[in-house]
PDB file of N, CA and C in Angstrom:
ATOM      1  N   UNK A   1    -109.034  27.004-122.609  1.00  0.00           N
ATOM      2  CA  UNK A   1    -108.148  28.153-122.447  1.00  0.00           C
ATOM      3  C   UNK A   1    -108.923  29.250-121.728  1.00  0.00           C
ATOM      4  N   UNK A   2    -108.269  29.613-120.499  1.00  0.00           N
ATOM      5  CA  UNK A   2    -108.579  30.881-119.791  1.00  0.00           C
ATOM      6  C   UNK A   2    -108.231  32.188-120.244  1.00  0.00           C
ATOM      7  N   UNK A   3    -108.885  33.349-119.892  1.00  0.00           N
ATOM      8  CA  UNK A   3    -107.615  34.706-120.436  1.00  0.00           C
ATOM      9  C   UNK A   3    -108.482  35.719-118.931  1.00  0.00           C
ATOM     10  N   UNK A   4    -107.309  36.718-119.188  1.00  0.00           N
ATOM     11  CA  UNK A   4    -107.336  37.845-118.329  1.00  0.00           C
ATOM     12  C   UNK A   4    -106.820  38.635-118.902  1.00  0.00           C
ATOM     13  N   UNK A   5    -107.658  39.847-119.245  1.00  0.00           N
ATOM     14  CA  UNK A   5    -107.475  40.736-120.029  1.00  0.00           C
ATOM     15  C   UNK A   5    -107.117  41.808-119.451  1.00  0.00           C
ATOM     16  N   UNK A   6    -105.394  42.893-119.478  1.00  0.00           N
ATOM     17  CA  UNK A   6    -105.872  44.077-118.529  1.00  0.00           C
ATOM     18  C   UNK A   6    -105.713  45.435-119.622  1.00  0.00           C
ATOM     19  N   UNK A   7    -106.858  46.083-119.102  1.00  0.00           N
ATOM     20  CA  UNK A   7    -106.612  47.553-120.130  1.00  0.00           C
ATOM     21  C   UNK A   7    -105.817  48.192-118.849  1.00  0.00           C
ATOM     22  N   UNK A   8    -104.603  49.544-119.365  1.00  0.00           N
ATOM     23  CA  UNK A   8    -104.365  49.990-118.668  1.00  0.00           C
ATOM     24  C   UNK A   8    -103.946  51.622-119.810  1.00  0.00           C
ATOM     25  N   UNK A   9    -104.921  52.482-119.103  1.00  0.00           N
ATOM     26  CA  UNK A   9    -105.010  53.400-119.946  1.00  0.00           C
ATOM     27  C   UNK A   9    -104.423  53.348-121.302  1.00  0.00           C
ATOM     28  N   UNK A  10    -106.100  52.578-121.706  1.00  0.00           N
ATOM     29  CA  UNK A  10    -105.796  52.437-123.287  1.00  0.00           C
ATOM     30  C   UNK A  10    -104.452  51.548-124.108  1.00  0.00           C
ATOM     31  N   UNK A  11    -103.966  50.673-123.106  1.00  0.00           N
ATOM     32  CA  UNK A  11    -103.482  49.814-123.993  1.00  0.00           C
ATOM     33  C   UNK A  11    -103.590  48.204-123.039  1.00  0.00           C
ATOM     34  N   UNK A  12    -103.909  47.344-124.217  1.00  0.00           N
ATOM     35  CA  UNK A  12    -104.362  46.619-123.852  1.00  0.00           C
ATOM     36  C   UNK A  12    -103.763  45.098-123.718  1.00  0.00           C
ATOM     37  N   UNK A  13    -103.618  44.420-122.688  1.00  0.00           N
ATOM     38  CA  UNK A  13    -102.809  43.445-123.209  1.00  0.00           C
ATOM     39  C   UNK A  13    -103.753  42.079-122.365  1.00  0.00           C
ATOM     40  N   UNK A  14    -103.385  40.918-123.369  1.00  0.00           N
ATOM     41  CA  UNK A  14    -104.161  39.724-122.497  1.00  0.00           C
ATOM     42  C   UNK A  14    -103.205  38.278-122.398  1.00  0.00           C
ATOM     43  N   UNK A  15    -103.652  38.053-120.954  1.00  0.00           N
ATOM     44  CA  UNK A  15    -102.954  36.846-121.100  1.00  0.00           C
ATOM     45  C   UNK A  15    -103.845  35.636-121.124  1.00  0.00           C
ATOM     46  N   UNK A  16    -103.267  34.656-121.775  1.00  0.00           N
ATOM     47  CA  UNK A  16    -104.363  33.501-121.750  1.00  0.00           C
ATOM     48  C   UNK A  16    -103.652  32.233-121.086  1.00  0.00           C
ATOM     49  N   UNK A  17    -104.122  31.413-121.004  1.00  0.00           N
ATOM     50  CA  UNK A  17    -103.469  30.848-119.581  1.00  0.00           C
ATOM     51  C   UNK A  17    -103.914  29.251-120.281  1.00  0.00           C
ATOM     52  N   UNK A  18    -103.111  28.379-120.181  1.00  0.00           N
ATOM     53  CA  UNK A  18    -103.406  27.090-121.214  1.00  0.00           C
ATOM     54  C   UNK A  18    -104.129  26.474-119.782  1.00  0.00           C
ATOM     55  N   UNK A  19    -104.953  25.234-120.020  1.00  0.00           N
ATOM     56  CA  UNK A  19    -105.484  24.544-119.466  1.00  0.00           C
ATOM     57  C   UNK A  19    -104.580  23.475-118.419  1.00  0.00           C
ATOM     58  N   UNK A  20    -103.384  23.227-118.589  1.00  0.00           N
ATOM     59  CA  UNK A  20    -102.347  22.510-118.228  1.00  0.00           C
ATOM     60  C   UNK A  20    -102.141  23.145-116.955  1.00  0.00           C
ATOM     61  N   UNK A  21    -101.977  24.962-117.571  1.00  0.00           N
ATOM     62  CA  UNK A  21    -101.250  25.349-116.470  1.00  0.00           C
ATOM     63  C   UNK A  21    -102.170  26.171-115.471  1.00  0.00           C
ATOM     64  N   UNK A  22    -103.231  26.273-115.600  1.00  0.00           N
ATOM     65  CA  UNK A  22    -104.390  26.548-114.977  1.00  0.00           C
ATOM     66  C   UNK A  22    -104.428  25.120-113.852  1.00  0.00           C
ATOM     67  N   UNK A  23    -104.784  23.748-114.234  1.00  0.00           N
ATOM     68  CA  UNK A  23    -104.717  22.431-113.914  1.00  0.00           C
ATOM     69  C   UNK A  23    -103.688  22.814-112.443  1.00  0.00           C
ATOM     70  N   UNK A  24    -102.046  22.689-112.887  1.00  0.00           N
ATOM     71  CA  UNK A  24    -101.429  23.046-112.139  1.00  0.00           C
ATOM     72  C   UNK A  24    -101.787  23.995-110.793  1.00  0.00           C
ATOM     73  N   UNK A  25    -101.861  25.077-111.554  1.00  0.00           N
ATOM     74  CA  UNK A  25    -102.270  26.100-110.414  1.00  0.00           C
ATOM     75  C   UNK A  25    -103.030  25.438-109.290  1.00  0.00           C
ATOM     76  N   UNK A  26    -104.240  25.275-109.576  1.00  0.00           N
ATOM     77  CA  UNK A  26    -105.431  24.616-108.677  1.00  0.00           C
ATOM     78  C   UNK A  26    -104.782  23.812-108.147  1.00  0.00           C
ATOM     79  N   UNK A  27    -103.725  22.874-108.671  1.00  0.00           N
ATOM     80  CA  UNK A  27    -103.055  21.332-107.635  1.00  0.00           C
ATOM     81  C   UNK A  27    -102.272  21.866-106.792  1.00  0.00           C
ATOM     82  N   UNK A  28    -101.332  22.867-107.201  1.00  0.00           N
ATOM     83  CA  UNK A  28    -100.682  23.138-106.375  1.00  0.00           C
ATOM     84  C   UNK A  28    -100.734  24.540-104.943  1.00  0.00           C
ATOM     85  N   UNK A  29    -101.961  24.868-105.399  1.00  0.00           N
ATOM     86  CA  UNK A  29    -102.128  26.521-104.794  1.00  0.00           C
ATOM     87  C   UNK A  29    -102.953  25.671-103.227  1.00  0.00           C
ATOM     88  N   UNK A  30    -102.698  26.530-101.888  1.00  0.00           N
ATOM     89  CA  UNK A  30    -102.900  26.387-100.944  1.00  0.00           C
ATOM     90  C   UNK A  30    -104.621  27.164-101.118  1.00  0.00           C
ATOM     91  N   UNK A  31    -105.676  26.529-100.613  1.00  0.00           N
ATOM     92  CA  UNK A  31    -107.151  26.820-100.670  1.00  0.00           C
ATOM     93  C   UNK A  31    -107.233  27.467-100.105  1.00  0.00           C
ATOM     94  N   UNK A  32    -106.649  27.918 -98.606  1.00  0.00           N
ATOM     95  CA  UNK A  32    -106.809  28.976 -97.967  1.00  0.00           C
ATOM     96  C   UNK A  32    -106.713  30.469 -98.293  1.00  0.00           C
ATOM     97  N   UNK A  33    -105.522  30.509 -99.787  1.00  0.00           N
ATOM     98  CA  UNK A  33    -105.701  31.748 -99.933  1.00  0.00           C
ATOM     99  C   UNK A  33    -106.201  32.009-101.393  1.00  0.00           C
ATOM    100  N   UNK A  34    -107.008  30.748-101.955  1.00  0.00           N
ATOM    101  CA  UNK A  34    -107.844  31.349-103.238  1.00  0.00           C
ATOM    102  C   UNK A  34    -108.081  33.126-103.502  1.00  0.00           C
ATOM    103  N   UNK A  35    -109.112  33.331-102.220  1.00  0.00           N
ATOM    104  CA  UNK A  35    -109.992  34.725-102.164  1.00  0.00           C
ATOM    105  C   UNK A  35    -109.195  35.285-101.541  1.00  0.00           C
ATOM    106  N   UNK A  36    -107.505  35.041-101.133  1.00  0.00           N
ATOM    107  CA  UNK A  36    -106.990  36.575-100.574  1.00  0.00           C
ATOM    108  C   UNK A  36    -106.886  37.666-101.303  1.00  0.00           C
ATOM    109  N   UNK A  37    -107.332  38.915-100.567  1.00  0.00           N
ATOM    110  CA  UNK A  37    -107.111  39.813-101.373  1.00  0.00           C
ATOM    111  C   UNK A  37    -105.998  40.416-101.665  1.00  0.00           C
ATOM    112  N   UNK A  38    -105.315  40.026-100.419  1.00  0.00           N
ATOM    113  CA  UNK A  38    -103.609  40.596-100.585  1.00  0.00           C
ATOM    114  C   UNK A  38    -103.614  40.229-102.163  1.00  0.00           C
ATOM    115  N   UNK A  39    -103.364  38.600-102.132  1.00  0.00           N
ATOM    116  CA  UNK A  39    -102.781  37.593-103.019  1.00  0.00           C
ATOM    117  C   UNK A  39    -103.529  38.535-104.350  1.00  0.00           C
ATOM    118  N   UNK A  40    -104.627  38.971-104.560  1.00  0.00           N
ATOM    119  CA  UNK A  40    -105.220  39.844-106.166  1.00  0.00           C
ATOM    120  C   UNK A  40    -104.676  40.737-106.263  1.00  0.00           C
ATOM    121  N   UNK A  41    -103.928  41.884-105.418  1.00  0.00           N
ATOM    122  CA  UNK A  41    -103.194  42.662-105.054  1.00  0.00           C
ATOM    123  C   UNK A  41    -101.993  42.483-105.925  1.00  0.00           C
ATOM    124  N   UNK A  42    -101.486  41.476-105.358  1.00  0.00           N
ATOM    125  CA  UNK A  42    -100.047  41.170-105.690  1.00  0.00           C
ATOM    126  C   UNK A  42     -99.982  40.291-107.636  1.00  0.00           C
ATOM    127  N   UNK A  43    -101.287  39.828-107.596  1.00  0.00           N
ATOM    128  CA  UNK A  43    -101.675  39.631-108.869  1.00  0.00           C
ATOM    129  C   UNK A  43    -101.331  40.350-109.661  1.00  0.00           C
ATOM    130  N   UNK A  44    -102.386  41.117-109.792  1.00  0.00           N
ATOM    131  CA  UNK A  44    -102.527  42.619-110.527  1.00  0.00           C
ATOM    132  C   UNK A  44    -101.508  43.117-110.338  1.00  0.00           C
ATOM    133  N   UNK A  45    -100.842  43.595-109.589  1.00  0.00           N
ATOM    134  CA  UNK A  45     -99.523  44.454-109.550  1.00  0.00           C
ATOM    135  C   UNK A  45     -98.081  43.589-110.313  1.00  0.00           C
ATOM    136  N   UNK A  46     -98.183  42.120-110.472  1.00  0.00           N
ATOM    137  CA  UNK A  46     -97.501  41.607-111.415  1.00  0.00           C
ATOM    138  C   UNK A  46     -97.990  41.692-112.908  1.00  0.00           C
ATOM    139  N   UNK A  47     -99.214  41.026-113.114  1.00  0.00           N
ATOM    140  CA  UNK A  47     -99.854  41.975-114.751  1.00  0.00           C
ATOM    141  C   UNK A  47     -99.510  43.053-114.795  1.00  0.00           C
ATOM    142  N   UNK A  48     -99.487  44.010-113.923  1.00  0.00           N
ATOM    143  CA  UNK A  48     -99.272  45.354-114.584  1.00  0.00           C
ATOM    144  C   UNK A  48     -97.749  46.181-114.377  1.00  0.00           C
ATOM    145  N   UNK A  49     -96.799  45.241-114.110  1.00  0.00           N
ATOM    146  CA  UNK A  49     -95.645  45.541-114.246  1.00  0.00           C
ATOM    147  C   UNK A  49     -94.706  45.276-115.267  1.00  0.00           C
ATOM    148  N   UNK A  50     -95.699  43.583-115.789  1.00  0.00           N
ATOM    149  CA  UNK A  50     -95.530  43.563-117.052  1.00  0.00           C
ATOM    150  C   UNK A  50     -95.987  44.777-117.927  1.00  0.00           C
ATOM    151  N   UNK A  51     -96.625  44.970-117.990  1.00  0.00           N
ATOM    152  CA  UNK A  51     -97.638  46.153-119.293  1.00  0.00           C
ATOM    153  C   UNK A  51     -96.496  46.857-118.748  1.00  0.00           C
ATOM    154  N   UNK A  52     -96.296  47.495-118.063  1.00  0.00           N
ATOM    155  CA  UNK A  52     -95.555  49.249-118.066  1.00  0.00           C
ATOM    156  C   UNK A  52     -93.966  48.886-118.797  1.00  0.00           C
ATOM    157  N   UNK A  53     -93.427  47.561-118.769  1.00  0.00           N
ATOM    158  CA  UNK A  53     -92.348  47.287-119.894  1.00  0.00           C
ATOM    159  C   UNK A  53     -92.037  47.716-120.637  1.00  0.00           C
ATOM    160  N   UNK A  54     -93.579  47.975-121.400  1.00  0.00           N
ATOM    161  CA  UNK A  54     -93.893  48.244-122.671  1.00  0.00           C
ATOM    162  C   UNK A  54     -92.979  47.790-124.284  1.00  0.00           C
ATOM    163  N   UNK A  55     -92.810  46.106-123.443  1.00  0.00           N
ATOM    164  CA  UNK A  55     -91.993  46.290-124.400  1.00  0.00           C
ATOM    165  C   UNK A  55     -92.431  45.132-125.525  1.00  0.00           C
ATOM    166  N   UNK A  56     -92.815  45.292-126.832  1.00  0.00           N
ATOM    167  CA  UNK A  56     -93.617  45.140-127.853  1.00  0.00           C
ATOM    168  C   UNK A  56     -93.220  43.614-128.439  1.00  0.00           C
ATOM    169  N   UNK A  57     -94.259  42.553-128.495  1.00  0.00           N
ATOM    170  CA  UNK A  57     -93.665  41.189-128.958  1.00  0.00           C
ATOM    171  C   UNK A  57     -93.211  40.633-127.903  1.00  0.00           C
ATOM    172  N   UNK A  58     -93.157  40.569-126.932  1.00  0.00           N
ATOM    173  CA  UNK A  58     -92.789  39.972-125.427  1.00  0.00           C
ATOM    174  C   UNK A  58     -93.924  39.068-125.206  1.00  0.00           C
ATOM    175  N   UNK A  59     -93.746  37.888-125.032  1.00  0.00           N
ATOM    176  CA  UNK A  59     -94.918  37.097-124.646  1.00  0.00           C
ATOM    177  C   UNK A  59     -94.298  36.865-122.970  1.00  0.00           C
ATOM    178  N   UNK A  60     -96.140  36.498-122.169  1.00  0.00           N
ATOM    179  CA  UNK A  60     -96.064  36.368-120.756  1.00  0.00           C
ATOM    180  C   UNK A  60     -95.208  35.430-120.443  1.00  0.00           C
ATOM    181  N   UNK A  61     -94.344  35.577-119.491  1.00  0.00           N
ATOM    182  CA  UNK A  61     -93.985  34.475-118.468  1.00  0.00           C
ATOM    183  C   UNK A  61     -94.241  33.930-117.494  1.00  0.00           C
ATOM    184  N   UNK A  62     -93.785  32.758-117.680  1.00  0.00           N
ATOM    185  CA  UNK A  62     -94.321  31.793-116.152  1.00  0.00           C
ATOM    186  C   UNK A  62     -94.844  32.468-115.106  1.00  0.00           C
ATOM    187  N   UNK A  63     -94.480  33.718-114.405  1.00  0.00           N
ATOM    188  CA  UNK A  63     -94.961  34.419-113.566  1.00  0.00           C
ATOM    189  C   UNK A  63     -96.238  34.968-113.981  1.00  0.00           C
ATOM    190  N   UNK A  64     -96.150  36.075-115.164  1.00  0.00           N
ATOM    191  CA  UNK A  64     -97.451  36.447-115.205  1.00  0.00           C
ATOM    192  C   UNK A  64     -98.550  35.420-115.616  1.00  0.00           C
ATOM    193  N   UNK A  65     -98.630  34.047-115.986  1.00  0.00           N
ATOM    194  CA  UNK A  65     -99.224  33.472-115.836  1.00  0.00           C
ATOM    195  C   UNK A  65     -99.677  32.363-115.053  1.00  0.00           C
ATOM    196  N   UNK A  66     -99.005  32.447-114.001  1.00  0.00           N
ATOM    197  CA  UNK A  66     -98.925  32.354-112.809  1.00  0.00           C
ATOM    198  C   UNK A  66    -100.103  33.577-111.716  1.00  0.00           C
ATOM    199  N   UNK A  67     -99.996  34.381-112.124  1.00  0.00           N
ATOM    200  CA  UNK A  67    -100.446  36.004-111.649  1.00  0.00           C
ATOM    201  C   UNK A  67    -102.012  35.677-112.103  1.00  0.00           C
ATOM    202  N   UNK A  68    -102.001  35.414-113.457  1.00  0.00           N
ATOM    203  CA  UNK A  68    -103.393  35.263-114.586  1.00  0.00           C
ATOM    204  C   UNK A  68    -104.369  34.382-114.185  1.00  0.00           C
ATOM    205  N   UNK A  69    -103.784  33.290-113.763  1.00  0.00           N
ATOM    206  CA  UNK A  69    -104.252  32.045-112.909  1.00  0.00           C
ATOM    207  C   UNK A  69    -105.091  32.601-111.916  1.00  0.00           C
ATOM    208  N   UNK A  70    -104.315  33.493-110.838  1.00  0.00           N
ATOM    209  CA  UNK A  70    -105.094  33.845-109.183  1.00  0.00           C
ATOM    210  C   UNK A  70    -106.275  34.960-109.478  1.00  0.00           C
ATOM    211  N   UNK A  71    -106.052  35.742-110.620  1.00  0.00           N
ATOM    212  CA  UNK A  71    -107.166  36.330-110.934  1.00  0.00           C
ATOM    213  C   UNK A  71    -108.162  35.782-111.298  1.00  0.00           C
ATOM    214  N   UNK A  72    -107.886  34.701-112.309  1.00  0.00           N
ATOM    215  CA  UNK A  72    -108.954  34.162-113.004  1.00  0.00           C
ATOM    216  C   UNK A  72    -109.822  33.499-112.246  1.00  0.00           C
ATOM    217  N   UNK A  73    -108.875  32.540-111.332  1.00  0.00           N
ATOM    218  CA  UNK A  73    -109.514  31.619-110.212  1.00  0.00           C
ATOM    219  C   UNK A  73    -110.298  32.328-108.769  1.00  0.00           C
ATOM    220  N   UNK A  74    -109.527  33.684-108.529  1.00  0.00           N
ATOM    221  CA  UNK A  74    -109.957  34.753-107.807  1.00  0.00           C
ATOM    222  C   UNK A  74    -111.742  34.969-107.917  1.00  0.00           C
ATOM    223  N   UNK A  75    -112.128  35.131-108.914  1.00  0.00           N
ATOM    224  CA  UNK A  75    -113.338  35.568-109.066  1.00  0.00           C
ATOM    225  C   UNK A  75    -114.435  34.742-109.736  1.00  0.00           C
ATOM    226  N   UNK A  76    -113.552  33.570-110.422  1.00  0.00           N
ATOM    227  CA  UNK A  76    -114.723  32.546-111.160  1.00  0.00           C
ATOM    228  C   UNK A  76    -114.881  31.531-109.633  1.00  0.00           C
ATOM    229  N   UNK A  77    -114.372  31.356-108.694  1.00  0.00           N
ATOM    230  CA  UNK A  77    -114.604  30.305-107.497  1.00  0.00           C
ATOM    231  C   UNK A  77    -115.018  31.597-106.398  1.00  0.00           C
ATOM    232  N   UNK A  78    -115.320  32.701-106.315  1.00  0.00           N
ATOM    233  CA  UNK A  78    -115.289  33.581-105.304  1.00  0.00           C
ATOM    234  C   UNK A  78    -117.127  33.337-104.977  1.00  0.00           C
ATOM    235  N   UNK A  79    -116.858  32.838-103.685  1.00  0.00           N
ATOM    236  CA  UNK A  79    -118.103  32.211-102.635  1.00  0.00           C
ATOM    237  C   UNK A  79    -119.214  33.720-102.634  1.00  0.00           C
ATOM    238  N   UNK A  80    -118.866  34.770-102.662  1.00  0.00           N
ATOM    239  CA  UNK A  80    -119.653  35.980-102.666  1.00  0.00           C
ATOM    240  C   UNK A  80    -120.214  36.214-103.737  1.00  0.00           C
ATOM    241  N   UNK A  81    -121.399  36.566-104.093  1.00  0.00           N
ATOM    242  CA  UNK A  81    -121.617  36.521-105.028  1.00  0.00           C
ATOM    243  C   UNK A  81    -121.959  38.298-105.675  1.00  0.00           C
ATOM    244  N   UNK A  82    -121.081  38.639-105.315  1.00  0.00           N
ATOM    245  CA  UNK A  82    -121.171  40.783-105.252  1.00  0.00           C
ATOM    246  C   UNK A  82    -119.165  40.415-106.067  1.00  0.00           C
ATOM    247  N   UNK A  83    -118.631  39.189-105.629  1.00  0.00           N
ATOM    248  CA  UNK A  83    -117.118  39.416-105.849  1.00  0.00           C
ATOM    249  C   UNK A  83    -117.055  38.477-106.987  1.00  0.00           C
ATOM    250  N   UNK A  84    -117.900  37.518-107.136  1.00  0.00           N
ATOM    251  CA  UNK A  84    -117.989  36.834-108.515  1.00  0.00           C
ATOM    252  C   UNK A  84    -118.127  37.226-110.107  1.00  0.00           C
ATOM    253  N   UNK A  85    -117.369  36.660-110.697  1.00  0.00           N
ATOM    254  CA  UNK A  85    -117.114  36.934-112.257  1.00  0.00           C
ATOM    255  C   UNK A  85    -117.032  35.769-112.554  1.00  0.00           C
ATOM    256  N   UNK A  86    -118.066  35.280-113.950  1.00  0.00           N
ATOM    257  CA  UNK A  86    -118.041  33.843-114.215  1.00  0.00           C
ATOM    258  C   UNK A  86    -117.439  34.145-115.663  1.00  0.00           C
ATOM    259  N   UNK A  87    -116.582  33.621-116.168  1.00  0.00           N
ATOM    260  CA  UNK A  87    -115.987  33.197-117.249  1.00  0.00           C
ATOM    261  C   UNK A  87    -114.238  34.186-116.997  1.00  0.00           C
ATOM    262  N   UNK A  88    -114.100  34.533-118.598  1.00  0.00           N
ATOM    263  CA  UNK A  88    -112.762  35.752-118.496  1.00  0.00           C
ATOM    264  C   UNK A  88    -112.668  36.813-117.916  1.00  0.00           C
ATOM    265  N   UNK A  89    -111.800  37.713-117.355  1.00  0.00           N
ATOM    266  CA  UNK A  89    -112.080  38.274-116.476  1.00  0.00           C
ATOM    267  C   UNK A  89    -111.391  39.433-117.052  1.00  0.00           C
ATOM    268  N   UNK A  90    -111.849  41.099-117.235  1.00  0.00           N
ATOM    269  CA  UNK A  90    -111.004  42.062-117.630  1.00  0.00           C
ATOM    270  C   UNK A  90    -110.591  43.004-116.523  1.00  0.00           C
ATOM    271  N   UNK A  91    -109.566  43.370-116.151  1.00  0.00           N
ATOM    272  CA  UNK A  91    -108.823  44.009-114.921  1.00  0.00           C
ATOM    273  C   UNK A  91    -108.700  46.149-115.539  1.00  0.00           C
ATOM    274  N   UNK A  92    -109.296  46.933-115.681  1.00  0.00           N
ATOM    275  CA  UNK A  92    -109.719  47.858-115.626  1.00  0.00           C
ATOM    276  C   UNK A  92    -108.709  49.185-114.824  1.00  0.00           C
ATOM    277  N   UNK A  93    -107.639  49.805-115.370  1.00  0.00           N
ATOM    278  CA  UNK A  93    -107.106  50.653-115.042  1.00  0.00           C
ATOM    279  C   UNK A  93    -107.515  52.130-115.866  1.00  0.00           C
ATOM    280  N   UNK A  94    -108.335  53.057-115.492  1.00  0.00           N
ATOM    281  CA  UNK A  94    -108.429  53.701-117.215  1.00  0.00           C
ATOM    282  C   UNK A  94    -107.550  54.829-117.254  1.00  0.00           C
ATOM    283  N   UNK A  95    -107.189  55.112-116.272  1.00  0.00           N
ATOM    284  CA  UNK A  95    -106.284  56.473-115.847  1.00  0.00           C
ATOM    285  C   UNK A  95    -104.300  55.599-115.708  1.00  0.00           C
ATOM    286  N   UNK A  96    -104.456  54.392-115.174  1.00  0.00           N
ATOM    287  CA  UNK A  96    -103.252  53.659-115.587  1.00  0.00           C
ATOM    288  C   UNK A  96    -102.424  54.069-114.362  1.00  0.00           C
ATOM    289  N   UNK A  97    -103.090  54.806-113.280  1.00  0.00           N
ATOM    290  CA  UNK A  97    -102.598  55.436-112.317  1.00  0.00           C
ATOM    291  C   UNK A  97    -102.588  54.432-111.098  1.00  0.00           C
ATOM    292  N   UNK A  98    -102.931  53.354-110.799  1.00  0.00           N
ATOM    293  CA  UNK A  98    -103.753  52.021-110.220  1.00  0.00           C
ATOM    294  C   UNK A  98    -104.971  52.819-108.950  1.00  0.00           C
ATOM    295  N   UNK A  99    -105.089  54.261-109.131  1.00  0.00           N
ATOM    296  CA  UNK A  99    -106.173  54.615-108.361  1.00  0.00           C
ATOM    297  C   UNK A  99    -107.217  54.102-108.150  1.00  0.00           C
ATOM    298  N   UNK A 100    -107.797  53.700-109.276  1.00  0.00           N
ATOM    299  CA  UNK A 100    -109.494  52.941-109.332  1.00  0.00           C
ATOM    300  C   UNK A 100    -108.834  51.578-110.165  1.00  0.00           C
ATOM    301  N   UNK A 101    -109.214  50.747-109.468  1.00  0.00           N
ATOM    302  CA  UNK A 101    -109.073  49.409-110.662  1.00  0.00           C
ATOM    303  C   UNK A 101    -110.500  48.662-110.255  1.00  0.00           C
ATOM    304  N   UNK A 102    -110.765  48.491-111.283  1.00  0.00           N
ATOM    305  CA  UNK A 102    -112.500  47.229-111.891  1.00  0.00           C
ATOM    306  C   UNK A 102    -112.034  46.515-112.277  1.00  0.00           C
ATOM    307  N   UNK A 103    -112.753  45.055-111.778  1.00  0.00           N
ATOM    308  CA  UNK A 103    -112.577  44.314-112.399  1.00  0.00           C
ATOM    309  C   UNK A 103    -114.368  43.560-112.969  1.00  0.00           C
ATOM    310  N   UNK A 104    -114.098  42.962-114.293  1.00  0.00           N
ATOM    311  CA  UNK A 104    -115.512  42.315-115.373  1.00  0.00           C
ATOM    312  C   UNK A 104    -115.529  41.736-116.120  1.00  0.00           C
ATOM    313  N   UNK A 105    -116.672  40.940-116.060  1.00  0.00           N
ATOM    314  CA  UNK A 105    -116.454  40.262-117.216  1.00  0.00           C
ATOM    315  C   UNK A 105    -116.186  40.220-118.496  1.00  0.00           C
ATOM    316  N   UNK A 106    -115.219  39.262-119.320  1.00  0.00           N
ATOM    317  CA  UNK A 106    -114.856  39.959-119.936  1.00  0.00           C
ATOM    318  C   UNK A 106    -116.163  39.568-121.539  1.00  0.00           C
ATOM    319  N   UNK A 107    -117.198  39.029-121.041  1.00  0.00           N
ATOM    320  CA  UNK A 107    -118.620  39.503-121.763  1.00  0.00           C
ATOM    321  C   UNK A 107    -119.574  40.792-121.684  1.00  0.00           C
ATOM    322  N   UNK A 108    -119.019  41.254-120.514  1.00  0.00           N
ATOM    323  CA  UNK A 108    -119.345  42.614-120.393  1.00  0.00           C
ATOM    324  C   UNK A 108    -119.054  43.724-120.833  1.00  0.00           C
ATOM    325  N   UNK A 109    -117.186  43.597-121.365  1.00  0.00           N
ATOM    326  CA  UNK A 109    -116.796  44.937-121.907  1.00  0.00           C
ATOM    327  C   UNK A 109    -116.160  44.566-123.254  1.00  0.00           C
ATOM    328  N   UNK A 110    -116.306  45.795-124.059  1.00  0.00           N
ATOM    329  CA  UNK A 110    -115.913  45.841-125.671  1.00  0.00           C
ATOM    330  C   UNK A 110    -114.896  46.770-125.398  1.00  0.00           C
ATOM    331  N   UNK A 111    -113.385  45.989-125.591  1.00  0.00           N
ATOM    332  CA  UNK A 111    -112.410  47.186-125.790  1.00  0.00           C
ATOM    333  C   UNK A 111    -111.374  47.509-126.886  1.00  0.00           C
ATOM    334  N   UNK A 112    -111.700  48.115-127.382  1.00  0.00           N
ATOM    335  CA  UNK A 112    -110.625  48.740-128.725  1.00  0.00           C
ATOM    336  C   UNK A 112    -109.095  49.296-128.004  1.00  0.00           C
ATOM    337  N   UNK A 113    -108.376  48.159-128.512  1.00  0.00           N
ATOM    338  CA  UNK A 113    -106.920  48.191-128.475  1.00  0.00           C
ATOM    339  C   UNK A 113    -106.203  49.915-129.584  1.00  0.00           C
ATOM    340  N   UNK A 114    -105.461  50.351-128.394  1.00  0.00           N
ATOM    341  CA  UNK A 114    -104.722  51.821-129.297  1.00  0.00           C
ATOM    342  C   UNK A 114    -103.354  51.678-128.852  1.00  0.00           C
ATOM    343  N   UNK A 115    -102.756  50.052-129.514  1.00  0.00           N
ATOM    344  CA  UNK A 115    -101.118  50.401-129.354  1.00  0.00           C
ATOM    345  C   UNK A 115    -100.919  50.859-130.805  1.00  0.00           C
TER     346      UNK A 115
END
């Protein structure tokens, strides 16, 4: 099991992504655009359209884990090694404004959930 975790000013939500459908992804995703950045773009901006829902007990759908997938795969296969993240990956909004977004590992950061 994969996950992608996104804080977005202080609330926190993660998706985890089963092995099946991770599997999938990789069979079916065109290689050329693994590392687009558009394509993380459009990622992230689906994770986080979920979150602004806000709507409580909603589990992800096919899309956002779909979305969870290109991130995850985004940065654990990313040939650069300045753009690489090896394991889970946490997506970093802290203002929730999408001004600055980080992305890290998610062995790197400790985050306390305030829903």
């Amino acid at each position: 099991m994969r996950k992608v975790t996104y804080f977005l000013a202080g609330t926190v939500a993660d998706f985890s992504i089963p092995d099946d459908r991770f599997d999938a992804f990789c069979r079916d995703m065109n290689l050329g655009t693994f590392h687009s950045e558009e394509g993380l773009g459009k990622a992230r901006s689906g994770l986080e359209a979920f979150m602004l829902r806000g709507e409580k007990g909603i589990q992800a759908g096919p899309e956002e884990v779909l979305a969870a997938c290109f991130v995850w795969n985004f940065f654990n296969t990313h040939p650069d090694n300045a753009m690489h993240i090896e394991g889970d990956v946490v997506i970093i909004d802290l203002n929730g404004d999408g001004g600055t977004i980080d992305y890290a590992s998610a062995r790197d950061i400790q985050l306390a959930q305030k829903n």
